[in-house]
N, C-alpha and C. Protein backbone atom coordinates (compact mmCIF):
# COMPACT_ATOMS: atom_id res chain seq x y z
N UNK A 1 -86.86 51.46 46.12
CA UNK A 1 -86.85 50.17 45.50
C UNK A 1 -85.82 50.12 44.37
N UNK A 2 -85.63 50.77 43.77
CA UNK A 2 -84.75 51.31 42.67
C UNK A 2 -83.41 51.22 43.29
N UNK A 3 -83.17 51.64 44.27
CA UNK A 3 -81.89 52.04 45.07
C UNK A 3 -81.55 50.77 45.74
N UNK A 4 -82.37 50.12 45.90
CA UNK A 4 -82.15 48.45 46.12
C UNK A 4 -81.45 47.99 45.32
N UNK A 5 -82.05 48.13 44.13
CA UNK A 5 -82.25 46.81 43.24
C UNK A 5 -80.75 47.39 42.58
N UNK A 6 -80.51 48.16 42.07
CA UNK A 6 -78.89 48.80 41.39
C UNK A 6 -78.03 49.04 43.03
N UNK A 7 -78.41 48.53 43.83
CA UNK A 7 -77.09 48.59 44.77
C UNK A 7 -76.51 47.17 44.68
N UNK A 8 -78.10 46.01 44.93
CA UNK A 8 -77.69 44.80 44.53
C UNK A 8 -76.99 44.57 43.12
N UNK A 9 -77.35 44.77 42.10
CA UNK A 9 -76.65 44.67 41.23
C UNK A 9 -74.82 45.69 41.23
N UNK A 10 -74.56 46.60 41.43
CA UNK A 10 -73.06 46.48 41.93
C UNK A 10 -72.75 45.69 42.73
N UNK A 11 -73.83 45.09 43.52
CA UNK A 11 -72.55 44.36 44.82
C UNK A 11 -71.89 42.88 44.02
N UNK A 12 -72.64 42.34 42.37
CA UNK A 12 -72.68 41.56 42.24
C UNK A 12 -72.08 41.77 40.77
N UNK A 13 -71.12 42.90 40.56
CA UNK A 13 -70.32 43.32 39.74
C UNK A 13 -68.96 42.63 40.11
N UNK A 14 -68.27 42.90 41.30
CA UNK A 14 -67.04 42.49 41.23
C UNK A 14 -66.78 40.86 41.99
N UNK A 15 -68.23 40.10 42.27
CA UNK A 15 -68.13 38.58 42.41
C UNK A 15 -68.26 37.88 41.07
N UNK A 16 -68.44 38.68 39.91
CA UNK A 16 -68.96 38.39 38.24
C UNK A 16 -67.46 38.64 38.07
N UNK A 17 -66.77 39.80 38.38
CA UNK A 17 -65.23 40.14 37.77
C UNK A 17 -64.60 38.95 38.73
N UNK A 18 -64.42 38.37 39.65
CA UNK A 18 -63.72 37.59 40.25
C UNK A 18 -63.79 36.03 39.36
N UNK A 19 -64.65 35.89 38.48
CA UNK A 19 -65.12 34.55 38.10
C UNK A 19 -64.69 35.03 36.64
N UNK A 20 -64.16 35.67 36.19
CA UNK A 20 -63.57 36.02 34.98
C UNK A 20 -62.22 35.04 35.11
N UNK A 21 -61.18 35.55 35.90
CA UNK A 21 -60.07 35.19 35.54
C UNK A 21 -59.64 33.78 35.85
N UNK A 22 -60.53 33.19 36.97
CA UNK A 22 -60.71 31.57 36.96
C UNK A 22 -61.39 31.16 36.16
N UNK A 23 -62.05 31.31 35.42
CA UNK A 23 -62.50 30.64 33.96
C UNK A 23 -61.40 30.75 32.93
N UNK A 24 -60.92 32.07 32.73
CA UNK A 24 -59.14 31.94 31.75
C UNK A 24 -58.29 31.09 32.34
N UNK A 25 -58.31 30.99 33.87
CA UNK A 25 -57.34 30.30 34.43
C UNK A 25 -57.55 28.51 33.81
N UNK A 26 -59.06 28.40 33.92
CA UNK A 26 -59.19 26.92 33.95
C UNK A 26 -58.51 26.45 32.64
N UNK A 27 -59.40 27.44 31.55
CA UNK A 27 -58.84 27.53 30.13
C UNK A 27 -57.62 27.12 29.63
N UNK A 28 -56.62 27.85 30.67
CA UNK A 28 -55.62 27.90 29.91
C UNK A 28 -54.95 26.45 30.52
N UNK A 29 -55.16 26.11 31.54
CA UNK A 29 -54.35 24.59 32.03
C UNK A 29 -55.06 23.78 30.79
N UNK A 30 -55.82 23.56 30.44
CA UNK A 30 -56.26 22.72 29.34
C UNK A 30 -55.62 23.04 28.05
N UNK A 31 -54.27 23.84 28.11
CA UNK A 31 -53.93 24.09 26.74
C UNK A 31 -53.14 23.25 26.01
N UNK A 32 -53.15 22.79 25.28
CA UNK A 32 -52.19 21.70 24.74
C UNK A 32 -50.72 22.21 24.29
N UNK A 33 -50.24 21.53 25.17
CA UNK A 33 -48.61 21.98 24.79
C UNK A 33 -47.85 21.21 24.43
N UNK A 34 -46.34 21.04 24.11
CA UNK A 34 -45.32 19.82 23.25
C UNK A 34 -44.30 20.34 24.27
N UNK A 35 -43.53 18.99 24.42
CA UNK A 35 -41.76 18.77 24.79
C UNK A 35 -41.11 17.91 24.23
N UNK A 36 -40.36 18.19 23.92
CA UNK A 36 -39.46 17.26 22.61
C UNK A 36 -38.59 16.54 23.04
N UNK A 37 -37.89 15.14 22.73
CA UNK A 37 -37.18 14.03 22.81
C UNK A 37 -36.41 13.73 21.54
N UNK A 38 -34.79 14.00 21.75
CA UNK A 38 -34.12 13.40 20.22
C UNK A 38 -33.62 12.00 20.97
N UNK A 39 -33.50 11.12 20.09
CA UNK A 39 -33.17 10.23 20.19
C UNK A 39 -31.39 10.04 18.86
N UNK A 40 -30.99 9.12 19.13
CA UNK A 40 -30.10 8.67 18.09
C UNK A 40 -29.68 7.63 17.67
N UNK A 41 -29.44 7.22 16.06
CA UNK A 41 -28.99 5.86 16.08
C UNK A 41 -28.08 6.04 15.15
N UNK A 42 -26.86 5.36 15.16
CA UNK A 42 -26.01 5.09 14.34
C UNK A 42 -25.71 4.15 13.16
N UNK A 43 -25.32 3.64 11.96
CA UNK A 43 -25.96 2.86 11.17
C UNK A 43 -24.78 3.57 9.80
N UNK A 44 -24.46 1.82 8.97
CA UNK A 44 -23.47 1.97 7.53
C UNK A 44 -24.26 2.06 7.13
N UNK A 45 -23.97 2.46 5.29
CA UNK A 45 -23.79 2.23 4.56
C UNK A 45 -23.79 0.87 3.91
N UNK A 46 -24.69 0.17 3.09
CA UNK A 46 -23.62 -1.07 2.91
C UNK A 46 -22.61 -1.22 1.87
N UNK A 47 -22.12 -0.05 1.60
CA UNK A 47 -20.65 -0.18 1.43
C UNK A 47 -19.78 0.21 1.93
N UNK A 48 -19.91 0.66 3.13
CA UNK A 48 -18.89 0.75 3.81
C UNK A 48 -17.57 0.24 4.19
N UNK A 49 -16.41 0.57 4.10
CA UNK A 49 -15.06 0.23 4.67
C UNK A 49 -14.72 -0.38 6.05
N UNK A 50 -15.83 -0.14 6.94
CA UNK A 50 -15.56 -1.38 8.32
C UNK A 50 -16.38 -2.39 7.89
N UNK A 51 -17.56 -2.35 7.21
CA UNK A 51 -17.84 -3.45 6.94
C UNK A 51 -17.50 -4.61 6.11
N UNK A 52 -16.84 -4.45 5.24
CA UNK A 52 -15.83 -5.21 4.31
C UNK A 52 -14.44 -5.37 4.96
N UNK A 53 -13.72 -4.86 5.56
CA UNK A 53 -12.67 -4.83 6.67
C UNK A 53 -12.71 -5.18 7.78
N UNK A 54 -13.80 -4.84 8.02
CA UNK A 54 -13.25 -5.18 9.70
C UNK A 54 -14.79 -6.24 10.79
N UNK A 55 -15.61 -6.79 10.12
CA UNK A 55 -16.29 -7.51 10.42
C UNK A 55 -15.96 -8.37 11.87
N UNK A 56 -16.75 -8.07 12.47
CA UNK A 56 -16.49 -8.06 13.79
C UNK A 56 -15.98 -7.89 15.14
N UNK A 57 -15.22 -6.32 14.38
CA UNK A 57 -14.09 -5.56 15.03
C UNK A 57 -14.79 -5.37 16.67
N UNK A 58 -14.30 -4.44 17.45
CA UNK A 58 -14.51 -3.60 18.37
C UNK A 58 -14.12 -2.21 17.66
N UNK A 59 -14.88 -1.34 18.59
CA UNK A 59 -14.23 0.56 17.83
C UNK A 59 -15.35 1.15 19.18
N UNK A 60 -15.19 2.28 18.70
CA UNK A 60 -15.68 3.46 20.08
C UNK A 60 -16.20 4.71 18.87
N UNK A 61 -17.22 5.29 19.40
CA UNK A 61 -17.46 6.24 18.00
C UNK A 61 -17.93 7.84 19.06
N UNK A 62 -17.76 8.50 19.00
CA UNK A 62 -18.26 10.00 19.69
C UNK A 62 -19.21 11.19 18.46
N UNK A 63 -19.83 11.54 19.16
CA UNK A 63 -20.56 12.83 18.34
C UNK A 63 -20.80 14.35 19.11
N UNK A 64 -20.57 15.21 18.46
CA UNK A 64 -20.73 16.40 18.35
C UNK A 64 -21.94 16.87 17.80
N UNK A 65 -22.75 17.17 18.27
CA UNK A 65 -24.40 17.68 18.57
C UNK A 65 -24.53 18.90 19.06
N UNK A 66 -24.93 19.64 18.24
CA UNK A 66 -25.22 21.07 18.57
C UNK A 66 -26.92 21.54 18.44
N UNK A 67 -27.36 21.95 19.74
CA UNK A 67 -28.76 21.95 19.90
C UNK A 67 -29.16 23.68 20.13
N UNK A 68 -30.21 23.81 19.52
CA UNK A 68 -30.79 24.95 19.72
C UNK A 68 -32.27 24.99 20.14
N UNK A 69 -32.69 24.94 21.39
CA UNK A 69 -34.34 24.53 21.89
C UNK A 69 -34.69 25.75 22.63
N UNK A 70 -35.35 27.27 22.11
CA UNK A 70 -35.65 27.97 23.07
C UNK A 70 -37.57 28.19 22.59
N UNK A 71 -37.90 28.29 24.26
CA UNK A 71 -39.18 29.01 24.42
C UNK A 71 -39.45 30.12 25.28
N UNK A 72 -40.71 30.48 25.11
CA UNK A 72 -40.85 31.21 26.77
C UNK A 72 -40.95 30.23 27.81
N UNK A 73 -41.10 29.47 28.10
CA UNK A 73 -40.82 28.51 29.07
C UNK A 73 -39.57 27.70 29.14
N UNK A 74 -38.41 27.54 28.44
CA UNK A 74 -37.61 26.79 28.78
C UNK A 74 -36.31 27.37 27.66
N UNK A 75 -35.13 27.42 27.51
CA UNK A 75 -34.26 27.43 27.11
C UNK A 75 -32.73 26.79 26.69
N UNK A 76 -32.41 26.49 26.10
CA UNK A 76 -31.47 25.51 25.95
C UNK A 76 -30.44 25.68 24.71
N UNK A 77 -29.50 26.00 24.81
CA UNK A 77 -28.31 26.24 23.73
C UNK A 77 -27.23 25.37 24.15
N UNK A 78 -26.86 24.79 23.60
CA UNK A 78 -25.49 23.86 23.49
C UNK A 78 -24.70 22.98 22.70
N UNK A 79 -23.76 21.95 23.50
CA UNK A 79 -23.23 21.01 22.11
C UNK A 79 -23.26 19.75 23.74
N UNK A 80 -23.83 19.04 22.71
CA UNK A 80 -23.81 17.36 23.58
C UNK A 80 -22.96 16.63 22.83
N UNK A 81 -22.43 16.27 23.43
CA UNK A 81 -20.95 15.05 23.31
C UNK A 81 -21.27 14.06 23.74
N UNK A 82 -22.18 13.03 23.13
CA UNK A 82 -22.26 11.78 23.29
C UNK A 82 -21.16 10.35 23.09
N UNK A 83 -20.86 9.89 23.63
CA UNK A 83 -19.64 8.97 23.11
C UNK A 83 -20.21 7.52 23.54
N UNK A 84 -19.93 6.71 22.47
CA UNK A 84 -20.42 5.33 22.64
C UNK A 84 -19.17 3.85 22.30
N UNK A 85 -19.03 4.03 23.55
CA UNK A 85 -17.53 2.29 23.24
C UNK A 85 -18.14 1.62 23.39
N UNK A 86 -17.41 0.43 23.28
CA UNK A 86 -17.18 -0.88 22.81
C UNK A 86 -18.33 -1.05 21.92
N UNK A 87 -18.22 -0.78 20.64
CA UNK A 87 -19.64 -1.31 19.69
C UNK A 87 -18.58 -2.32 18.90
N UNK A 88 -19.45 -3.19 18.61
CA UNK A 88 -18.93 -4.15 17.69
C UNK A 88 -19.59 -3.76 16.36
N UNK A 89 -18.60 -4.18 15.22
CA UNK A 89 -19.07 -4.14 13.95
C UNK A 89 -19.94 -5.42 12.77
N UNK A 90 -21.21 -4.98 13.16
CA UNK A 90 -22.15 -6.31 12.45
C UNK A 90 -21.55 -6.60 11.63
N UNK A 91 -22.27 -7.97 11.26
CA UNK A 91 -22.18 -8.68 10.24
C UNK A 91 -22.57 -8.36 8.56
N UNK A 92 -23.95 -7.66 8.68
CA UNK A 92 -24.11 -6.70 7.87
C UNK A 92 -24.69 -5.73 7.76
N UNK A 93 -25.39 -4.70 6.53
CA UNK A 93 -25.10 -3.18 6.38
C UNK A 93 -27.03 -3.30 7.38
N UNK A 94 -27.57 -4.37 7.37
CA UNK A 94 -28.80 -3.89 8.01
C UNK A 94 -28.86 -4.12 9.92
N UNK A 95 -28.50 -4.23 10.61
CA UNK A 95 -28.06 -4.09 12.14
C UNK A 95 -26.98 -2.27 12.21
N UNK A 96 -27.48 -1.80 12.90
CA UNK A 96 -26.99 -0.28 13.69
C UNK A 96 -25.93 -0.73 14.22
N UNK A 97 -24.91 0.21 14.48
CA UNK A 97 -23.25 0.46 15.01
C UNK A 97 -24.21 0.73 16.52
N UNK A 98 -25.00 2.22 16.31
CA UNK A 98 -25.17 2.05 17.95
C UNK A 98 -26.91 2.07 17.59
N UNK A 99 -27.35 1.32 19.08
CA UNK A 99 -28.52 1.18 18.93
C UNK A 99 -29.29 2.52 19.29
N UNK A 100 -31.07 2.69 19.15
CA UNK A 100 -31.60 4.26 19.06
C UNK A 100 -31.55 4.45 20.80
N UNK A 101 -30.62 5.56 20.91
CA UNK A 101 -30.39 5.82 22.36
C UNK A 101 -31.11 7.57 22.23
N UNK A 102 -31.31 7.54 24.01
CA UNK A 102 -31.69 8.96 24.23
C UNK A 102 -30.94 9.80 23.91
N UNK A 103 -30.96 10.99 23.43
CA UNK A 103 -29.43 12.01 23.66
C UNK A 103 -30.14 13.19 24.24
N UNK A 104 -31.71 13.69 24.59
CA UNK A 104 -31.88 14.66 25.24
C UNK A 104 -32.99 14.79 25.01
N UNK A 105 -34.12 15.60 26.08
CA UNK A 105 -35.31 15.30 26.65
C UNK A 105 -35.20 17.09 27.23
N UNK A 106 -36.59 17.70 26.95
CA UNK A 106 -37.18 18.78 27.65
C UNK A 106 -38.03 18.02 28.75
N UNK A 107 -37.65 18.93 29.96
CA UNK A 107 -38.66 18.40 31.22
C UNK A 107 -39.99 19.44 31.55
N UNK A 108 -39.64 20.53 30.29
CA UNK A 108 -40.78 21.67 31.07
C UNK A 108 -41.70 21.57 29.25
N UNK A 109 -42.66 21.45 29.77
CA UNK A 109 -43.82 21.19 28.46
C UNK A 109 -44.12 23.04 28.13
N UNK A 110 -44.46 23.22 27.09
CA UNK A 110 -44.00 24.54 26.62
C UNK A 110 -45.15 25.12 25.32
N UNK A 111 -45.01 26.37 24.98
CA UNK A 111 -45.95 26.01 23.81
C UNK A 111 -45.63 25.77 22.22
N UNK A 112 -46.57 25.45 21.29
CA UNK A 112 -45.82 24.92 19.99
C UNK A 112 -45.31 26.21 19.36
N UNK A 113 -43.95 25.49 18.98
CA UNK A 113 -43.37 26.64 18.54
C UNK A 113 -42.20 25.92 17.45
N UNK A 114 -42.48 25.35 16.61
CA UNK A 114 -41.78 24.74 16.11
C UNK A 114 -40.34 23.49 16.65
N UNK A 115 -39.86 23.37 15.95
CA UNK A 115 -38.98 22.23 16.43
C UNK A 115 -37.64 22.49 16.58
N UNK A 116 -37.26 21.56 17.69
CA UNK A 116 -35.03 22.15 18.00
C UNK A 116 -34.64 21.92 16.82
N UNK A 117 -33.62 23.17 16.67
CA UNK A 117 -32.79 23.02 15.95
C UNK A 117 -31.36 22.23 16.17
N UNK A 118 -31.56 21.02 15.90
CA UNK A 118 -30.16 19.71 15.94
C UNK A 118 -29.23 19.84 14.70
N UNK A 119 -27.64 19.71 14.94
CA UNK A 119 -27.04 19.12 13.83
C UNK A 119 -26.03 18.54 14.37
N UNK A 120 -25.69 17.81 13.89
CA UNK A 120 -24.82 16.80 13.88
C UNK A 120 -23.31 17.82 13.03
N UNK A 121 -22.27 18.44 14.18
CA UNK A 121 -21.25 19.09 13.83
C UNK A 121 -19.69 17.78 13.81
N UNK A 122 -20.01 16.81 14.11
CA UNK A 122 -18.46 15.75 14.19
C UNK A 122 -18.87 14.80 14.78
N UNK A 123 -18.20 13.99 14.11
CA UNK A 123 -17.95 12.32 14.49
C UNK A 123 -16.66 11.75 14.27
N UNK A 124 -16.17 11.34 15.68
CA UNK A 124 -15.18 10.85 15.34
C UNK A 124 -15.00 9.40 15.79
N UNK A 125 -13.86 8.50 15.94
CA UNK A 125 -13.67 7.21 16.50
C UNK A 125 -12.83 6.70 16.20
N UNK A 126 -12.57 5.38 16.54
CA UNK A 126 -11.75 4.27 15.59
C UNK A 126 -12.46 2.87 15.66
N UNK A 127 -11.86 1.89 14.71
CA UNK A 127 -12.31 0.37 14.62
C UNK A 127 -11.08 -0.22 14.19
N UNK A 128 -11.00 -1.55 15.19
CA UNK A 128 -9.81 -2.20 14.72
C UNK A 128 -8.85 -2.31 15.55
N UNK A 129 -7.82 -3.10 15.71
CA UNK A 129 -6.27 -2.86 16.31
C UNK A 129 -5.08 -2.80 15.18
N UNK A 130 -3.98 -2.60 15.16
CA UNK A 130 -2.88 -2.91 14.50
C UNK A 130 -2.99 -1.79 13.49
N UNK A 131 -2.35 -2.62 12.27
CA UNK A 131 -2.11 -2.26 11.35
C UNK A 131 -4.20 -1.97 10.41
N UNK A 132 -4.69 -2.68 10.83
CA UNK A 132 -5.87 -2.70 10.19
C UNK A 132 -6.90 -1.76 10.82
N UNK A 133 -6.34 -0.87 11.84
CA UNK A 133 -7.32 0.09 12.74
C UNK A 133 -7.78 1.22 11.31
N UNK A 134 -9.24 1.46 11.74
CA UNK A 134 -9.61 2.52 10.81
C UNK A 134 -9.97 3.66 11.90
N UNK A 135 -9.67 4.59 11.52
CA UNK A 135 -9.61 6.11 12.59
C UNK A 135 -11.05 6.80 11.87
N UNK A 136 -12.01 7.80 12.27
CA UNK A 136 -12.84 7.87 11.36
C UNK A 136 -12.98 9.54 12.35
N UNK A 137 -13.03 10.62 11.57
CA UNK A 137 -12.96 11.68 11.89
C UNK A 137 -13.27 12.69 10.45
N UNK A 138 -14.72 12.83 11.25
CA UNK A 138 -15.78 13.50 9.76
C UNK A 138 -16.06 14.84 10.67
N UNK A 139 -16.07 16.13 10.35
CA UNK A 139 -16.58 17.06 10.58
C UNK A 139 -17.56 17.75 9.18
N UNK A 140 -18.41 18.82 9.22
CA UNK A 140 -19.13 19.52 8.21
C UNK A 140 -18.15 20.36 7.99
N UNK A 141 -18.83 21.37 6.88
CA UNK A 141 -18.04 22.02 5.81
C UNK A 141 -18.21 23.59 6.47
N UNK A 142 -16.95 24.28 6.54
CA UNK A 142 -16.92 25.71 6.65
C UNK A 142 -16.84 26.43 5.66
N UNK A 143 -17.46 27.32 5.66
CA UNK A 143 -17.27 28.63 4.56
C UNK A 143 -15.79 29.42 5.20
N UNK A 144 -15.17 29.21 3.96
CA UNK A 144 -13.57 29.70 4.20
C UNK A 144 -12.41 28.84 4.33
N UNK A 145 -12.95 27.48 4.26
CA UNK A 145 -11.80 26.38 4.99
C UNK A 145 -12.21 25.26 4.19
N UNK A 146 -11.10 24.27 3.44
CA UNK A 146 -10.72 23.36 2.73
C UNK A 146 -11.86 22.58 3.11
N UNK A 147 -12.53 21.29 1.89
CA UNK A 147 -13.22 20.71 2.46
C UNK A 147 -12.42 19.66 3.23
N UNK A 148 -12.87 19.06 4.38
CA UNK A 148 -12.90 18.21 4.88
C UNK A 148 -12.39 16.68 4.30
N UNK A 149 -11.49 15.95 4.79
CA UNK A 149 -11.17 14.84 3.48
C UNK A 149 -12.59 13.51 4.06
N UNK A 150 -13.14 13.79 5.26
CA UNK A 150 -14.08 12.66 5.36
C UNK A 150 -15.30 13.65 5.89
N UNK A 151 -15.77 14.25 4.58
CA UNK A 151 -16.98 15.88 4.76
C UNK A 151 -18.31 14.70 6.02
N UNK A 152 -18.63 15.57 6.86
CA UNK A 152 -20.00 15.39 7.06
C UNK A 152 -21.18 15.88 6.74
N UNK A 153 -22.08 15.67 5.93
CA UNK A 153 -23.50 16.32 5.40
C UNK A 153 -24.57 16.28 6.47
N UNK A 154 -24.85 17.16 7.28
CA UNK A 154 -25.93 17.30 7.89
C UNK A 154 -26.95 17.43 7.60
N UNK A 155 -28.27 17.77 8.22
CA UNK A 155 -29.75 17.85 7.74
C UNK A 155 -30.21 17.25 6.35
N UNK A 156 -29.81 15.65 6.42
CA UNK A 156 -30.91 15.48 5.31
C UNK A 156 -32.03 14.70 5.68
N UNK A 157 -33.05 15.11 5.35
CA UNK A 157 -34.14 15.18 5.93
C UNK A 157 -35.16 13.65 5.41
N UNK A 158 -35.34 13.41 6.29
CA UNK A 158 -35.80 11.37 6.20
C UNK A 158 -37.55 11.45 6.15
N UNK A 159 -37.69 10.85 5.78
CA UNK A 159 -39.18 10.03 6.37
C UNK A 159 -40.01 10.07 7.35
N UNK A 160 -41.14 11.08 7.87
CA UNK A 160 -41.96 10.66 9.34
C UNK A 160 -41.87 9.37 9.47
N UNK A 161 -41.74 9.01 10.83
CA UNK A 161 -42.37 7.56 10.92
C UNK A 161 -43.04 7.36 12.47
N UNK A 162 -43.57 6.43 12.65
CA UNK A 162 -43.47 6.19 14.44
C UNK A 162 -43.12 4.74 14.81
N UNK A 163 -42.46 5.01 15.84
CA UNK A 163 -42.11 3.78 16.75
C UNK A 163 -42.88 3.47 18.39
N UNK A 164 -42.45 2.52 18.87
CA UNK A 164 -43.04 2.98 20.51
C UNK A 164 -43.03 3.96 21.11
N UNK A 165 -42.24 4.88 20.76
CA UNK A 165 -42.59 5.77 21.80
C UNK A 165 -43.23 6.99 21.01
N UNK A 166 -43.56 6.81 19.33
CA UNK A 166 -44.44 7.71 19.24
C UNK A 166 -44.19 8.27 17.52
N UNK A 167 -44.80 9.18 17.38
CA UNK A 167 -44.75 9.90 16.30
C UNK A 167 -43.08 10.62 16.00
N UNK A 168 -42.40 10.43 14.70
CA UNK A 168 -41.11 11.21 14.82
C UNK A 168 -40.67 11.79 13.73
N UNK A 169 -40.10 13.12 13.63
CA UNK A 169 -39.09 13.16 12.49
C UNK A 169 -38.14 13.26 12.39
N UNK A 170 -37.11 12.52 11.19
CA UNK A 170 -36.02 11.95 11.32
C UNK A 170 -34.84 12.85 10.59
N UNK A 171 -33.88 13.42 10.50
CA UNK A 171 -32.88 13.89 9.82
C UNK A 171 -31.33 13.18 9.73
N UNK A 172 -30.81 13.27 8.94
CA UNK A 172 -29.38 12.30 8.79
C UNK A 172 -28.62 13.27 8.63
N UNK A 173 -27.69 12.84 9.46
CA UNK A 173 -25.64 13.03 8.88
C UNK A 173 -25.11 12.02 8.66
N UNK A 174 -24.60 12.38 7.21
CA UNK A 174 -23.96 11.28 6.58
C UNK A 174 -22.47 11.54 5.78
N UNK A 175 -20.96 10.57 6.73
CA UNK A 175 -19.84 10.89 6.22
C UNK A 175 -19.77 10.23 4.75
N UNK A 176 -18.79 10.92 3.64
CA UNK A 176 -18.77 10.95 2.63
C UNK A 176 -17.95 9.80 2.64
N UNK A 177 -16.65 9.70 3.42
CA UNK A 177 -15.13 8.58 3.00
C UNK A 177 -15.66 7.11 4.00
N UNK A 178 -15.86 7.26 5.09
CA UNK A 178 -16.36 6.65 6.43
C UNK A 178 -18.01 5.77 5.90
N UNK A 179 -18.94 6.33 5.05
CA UNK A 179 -19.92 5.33 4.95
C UNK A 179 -20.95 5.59 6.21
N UNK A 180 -21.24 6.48 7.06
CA UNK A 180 -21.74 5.98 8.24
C UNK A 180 -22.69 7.00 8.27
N UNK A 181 -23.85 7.18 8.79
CA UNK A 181 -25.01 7.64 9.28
C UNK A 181 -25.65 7.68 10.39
N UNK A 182 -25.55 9.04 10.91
CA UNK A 182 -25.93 9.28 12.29
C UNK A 182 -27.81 9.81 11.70
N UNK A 183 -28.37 9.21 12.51
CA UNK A 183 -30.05 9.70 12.50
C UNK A 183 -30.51 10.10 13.50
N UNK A 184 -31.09 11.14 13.61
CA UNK A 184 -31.67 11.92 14.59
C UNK A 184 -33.20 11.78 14.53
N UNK A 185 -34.08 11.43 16.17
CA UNK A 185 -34.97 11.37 15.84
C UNK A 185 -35.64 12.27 16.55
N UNK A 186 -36.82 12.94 15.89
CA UNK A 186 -37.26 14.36 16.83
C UNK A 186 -38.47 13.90 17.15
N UNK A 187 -38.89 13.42 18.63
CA UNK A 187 -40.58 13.18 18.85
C UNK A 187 -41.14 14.22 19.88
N UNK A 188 -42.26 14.53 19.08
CA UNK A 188 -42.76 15.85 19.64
C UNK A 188 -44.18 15.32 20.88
N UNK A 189 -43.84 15.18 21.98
CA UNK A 189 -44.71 14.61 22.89
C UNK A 189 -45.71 15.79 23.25
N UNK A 190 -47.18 15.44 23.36
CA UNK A 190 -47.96 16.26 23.89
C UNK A 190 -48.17 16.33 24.89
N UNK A 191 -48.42 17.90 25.73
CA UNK A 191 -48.40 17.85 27.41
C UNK A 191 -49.61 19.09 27.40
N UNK A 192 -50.01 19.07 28.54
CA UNK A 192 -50.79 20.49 29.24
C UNK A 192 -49.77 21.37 29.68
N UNK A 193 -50.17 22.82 29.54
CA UNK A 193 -49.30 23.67 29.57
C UNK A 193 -50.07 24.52 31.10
């Protein structure tokens, strides 16, 4: 009877170990994970030099974006070159040069691990025709090398806020001669991992 009863109980050792790792399994799909979305918008100063000049110009503006997004699930190092023509130049300093566009999206949901590292390395463009064209070519500052005559200041760091599509935080580059402000917006979307 004895020899029964402890045979049944091993036989019902490794259907107990089989129900272990589908319970971690279930566990872990329920884990809450993040994938991140920058967005961008462009935007004067209102003192700016196209806006006192050149009020209702045409111009073309490009950026240099350097991203750093790694996990154990997904990886990503680069520079995105976004370029945006034909913007017209508002009327005034409260309407955006370019409106808040996508500039890049994770497709694999991942775990929290803090946030991409974005900066805004150059902006360049022009506004205008003729004699009245303004050329606008801002890079950041190197250690070792003259400053820059139109410096760009990266990472300064804005306000949470949310919009439609969600919770965000915001960082600025902002040229010193040029007046202009690139904003980066970081929304950290929640996913199952």
């Amino acid at each position: 009877m004895r020899f029964r009863t402890l045979c049944r109980l091993l036989a019902l050792v490794p259907v107990a170990l089989g129900f272990a790792p589908l319970g971690q399994a279930l566990g872990a799909a329920a884990e809450l994970g993040v994938r991140h979305r920058i967005d961008v918008v462009v935007s004067t100063e209102p003192d700016a030099p196209i806006l006192s000049r050149l009020k209702g110009a045409k111009g073309e503006l490009s950026l240099t974006v350097r991203l750093s997004a790694n996990s154990k699930e997904s990886k990503f190092f680069g520079m995105l070159r976004p370029s945006f023509p034909d913007i017209t130049i508002p009327d005034g300093p409260g309407k955006p040069l370019v409106q808040q566009t996508k500039l890049w999206e994770e497709d694999v949901c991942h775990q929290r691990r803090g946030l991409p590292k974005v900066t805004v390395t150059q902006l360049g463009g022009h506004f205008g025709e003729g004699e009245g064209r303004i050329e606008i070519s801002a890079i950041n500052r190197h250690i070792g090398v003259l400053v820059p005559p139109d410096e760009l200041t990266p990472g300064i760091k804005l306000d949470p806020g949310s919009d439609s599509f969600g919770v965000f935080l915001a960082f600025r580059a902002q040229t010193r001669n040029s007046r202009l402000n690139v904003d980066l917006k970081i929304y950290p979307i929640d996913c199952f991992l």
